[in-house]
C-alpha atoms as a PDB file:
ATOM      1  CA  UNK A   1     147.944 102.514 239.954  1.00  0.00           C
ATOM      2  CA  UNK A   2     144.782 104.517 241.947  1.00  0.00           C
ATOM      3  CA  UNK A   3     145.683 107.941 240.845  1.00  0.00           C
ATOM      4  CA  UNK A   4     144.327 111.032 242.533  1.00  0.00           C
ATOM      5  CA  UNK A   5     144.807 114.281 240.452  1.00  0.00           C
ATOM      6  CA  UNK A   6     143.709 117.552 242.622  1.00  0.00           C
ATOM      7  CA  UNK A   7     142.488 119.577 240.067  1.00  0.00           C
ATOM      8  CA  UNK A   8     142.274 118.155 236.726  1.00  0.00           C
ATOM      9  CA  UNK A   9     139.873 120.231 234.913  1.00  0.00           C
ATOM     10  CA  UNK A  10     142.520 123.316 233.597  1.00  0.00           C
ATOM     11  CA  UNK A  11     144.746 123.009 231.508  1.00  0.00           C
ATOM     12  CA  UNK A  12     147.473 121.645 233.866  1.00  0.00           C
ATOM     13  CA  UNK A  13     146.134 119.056 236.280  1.00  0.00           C
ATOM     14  CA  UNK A  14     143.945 118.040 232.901  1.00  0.00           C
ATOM     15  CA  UNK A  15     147.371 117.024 231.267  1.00  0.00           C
ATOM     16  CA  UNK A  16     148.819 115.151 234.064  1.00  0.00           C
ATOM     17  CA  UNK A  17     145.495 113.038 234.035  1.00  0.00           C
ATOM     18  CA  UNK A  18     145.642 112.425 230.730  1.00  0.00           C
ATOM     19  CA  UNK A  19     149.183 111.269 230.695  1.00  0.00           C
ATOM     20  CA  UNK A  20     148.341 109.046 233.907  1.00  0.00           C
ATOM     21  CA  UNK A  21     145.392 107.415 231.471  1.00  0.00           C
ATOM     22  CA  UNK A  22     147.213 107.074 228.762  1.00  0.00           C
ATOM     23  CA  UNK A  23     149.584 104.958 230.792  1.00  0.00           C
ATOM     24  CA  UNK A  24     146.945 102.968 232.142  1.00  0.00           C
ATOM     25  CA  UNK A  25     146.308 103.849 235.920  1.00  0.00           C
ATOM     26  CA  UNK A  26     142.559 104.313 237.157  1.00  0.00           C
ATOM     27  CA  UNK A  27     142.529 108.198 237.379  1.00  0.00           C
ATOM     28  CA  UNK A  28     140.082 110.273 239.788  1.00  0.00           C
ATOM     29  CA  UNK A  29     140.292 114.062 239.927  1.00  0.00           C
ATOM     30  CA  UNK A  30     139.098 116.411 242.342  1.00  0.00           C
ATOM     31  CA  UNK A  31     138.105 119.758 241.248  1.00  0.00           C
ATOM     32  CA  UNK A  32     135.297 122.052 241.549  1.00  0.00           C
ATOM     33  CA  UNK A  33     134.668 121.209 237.977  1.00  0.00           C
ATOM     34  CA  UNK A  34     134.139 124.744 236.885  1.00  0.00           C
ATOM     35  CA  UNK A  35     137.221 125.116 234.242  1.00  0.00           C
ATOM     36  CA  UNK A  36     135.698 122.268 232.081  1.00  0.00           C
ATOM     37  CA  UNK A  37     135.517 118.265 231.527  1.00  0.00           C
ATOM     38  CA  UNK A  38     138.369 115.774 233.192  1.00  0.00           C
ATOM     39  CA  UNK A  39     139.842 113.844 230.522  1.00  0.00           C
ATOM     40  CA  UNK A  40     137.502 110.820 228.846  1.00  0.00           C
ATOM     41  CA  UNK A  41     138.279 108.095 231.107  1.00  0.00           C
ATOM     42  CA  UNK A  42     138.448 109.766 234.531  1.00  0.00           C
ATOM     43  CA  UNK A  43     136.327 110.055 237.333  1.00  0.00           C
ATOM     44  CA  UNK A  44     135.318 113.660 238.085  1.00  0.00           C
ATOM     45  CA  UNK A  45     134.534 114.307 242.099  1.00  0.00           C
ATOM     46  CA  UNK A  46     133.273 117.564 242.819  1.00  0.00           C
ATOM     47  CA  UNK A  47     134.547 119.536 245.875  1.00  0.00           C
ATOM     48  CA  UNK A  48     136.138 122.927 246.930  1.00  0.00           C
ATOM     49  CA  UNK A  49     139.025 122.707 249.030  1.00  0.00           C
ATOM     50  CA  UNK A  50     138.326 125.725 250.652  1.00  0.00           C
ATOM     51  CA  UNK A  51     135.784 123.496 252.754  1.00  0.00           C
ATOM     52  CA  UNK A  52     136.682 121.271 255.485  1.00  0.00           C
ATOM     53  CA  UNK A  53     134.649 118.127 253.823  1.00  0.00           C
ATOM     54  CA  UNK A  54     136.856 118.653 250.606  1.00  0.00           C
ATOM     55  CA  UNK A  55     138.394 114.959 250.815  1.00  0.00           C
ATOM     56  CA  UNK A  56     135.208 112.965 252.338  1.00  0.00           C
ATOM     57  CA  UNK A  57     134.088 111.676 248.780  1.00  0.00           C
ATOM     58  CA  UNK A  58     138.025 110.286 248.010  1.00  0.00           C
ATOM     59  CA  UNK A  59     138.684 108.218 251.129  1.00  0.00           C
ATOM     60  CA  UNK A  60     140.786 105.180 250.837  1.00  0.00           C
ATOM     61  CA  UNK A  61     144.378 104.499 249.302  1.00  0.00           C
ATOM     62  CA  UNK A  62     145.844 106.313 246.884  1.00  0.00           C
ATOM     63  CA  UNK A  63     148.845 105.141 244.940  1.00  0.00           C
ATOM     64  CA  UNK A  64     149.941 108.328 243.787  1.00  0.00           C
ATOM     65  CA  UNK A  65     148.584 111.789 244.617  1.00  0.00           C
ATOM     66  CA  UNK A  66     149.356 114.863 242.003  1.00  0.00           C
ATOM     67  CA  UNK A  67     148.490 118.551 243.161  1.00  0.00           C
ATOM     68  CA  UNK A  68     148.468 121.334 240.678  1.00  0.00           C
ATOM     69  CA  UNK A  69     148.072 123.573 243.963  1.00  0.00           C
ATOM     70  CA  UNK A  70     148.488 127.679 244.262  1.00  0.00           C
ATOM     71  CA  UNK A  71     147.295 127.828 247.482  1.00  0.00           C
ATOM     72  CA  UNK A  72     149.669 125.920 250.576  1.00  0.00           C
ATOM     73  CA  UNK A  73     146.907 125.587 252.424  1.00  0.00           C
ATOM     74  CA  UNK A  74     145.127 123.320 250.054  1.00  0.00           C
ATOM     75  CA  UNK A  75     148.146 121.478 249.996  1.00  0.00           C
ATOM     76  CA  UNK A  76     148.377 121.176 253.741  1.00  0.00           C
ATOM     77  CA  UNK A  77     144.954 120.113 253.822  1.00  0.00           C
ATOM     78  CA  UNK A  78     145.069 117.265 251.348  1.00  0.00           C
ATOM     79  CA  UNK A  79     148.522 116.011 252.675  1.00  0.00           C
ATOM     80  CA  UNK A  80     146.568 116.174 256.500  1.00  0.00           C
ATOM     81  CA  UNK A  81     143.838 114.413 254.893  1.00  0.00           C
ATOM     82  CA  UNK A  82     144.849 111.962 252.305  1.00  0.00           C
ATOM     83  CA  UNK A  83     146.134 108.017 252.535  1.00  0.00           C
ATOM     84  CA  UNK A  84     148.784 107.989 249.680  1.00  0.00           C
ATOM     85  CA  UNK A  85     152.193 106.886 248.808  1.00  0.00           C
ATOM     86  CA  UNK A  86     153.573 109.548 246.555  1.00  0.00           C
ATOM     87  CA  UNK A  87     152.340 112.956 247.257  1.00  0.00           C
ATOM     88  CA  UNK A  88     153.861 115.407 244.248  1.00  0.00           C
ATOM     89  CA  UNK A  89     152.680 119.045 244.638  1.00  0.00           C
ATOM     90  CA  UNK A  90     153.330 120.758 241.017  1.00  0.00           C
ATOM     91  CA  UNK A  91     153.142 124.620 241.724  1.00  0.00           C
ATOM     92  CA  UNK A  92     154.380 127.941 240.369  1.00  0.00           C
ATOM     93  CA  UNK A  93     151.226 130.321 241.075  1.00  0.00           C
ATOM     94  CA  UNK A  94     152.076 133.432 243.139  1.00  0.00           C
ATOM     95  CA  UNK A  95     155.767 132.578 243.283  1.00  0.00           C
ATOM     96  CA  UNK A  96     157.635 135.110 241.342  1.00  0.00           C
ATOM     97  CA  UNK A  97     157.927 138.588 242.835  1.00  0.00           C
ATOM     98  CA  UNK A  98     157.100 139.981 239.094  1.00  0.00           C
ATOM     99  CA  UNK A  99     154.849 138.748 236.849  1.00  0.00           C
ATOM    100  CA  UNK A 100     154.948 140.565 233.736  1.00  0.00           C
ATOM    101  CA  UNK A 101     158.943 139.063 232.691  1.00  0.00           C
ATOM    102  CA  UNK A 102     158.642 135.887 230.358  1.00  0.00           C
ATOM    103  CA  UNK A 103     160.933 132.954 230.757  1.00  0.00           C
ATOM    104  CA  UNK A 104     161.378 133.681 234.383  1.00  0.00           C
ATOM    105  CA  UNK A 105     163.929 130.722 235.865  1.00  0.00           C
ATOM    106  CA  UNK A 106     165.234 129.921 239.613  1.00  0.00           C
ATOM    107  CA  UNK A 107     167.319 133.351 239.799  1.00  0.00           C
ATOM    108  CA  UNK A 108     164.374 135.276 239.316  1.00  0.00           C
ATOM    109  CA  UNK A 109     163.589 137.286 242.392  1.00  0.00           C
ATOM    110  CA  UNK A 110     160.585 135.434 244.761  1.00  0.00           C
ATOM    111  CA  UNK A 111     158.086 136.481 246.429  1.00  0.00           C
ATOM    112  CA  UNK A 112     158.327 135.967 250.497  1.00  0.00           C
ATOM    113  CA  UNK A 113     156.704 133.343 251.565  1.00  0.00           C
ATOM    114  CA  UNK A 114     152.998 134.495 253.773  1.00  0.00           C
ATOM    115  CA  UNK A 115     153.738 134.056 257.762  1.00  0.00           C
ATOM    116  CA  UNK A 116     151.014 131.353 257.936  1.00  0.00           C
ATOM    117  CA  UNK A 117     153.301 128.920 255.995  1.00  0.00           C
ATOM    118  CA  UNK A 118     156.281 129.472 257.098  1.00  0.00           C
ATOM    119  CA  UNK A 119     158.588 126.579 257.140  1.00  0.00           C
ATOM    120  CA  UNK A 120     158.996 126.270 261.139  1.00  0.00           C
ATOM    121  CA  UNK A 121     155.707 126.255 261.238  1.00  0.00           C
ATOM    122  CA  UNK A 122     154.865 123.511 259.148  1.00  0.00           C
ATOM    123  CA  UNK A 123     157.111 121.563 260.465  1.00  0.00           C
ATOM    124  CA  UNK A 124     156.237 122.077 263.536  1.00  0.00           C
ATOM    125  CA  UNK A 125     153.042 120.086 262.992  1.00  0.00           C
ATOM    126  CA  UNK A 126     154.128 117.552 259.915  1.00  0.00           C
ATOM    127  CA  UNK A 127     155.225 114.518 262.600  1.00  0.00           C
ATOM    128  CA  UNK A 128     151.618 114.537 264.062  1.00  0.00           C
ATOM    129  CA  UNK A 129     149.899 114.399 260.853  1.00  0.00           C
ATOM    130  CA  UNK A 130     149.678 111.524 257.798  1.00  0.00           C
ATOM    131  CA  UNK A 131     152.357 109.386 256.790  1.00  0.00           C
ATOM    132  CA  UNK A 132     153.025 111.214 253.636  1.00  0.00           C
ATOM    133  CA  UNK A 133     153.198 114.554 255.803  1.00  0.00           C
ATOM    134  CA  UNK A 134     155.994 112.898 257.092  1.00  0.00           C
ATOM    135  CA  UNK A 135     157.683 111.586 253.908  1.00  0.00           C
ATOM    136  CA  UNK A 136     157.245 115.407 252.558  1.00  0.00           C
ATOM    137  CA  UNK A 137     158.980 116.698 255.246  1.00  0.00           C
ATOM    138  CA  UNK A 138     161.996 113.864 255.637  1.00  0.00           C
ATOM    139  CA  UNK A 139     162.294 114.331 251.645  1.00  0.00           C
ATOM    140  CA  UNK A 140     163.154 118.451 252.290  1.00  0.00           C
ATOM    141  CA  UNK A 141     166.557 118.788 251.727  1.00  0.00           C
ATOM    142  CA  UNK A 142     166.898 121.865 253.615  1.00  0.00           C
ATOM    143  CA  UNK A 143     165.402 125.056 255.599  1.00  0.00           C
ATOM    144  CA  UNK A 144     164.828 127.953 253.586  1.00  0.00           C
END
C-alpha cells in the first residue's frame, strides 16, 4: 500500500510508520521534521501545514492516509487536499477539559469544541470537497 503518515517524526505518527514498514507498505511522512528522523525506510517530506502549499510535494493517490492531528484545521486541510482511500485521523490533543488527571477515559469531562469547527459547519462544506471528505462525513454516526 502508498501510505501517507502526517506527522511521523514524534513519538506517535513515528510508531504508526514504523508499524506500516514493518508490514511492508511504501511509507511517506509529512512533517516539519523538527521532532527528529522518520523511521529507516520512509520518505521524509518537509512541510508545515499551517501553509496553504502544505500538500503540493505529496500529490497523487494515497492508499491509506494516517493523521496524528491536534489541530482540526490541519485535518480539514489535508482531507480538502488529499486523493486517498482511507483517511484515519488519530487525535487526543486539547480534548480533555483537565489535563493534570491520569488515565482519563470517555466519561471524563471535554472540552467544547472552538466555533470554527463546529459540526454544522463542517458539514456544511464536506459534499463540495474530496471524496474522502465525503466518506468522513457519511461514516459519522451521529451529530454531537
Amino acid at each position: 500500500m502508498r501510505f501517507l503518515v502526517l506527522g511521523g517524526t514524534a513519538w506517535l505518527g513515528a510508531e504508526v510508520a514504523a508499524e506500516a514498514l514493518r508490514r511492508g507498505h511504501e511509507v511517506v511522512c509529512l512533517a516539519r521534521g523538527e521532532s527528529g528522523p522518520v523511521p529507516d525506510g520512509a520518505t521524509l517530506v518537509r512541510a508545515d501545514r499551517d501553509r496553504p502549499d502544505a500538500y503540493d510535494l505529496v500529490t497523487g493517490h494515497w492508499d491509506a492516509v494516517v493523521d496524528v492531528a491536534r489541530q482540526p484545521g490541519h485535518v480539514r486541510g489535508a482531507v480538502a487536499a488529499l486523493d486517498a482511500d482511507r483517511y484515519l485521523l488519530v487525535s487526543t490533543g486539547n480534548v480533555y477539559a483537565e489535563t493534570a488527571p491520569l488515565h482519563q477515559d470517555e466519561t471524563a469531562a471535554l472540552l467544547p469544541p472552538l466555533e470554527s469547527d463546529r459540526w454544522r459547519r463542517w458539514r456544511s462544506t464536506a459534499r463540495r470537497r474530496s471524496p474522502a471528505s465525503r466518506r468522513c462525513w457519511r461514516c459519522s454516526a451521529s451529530e454531537p
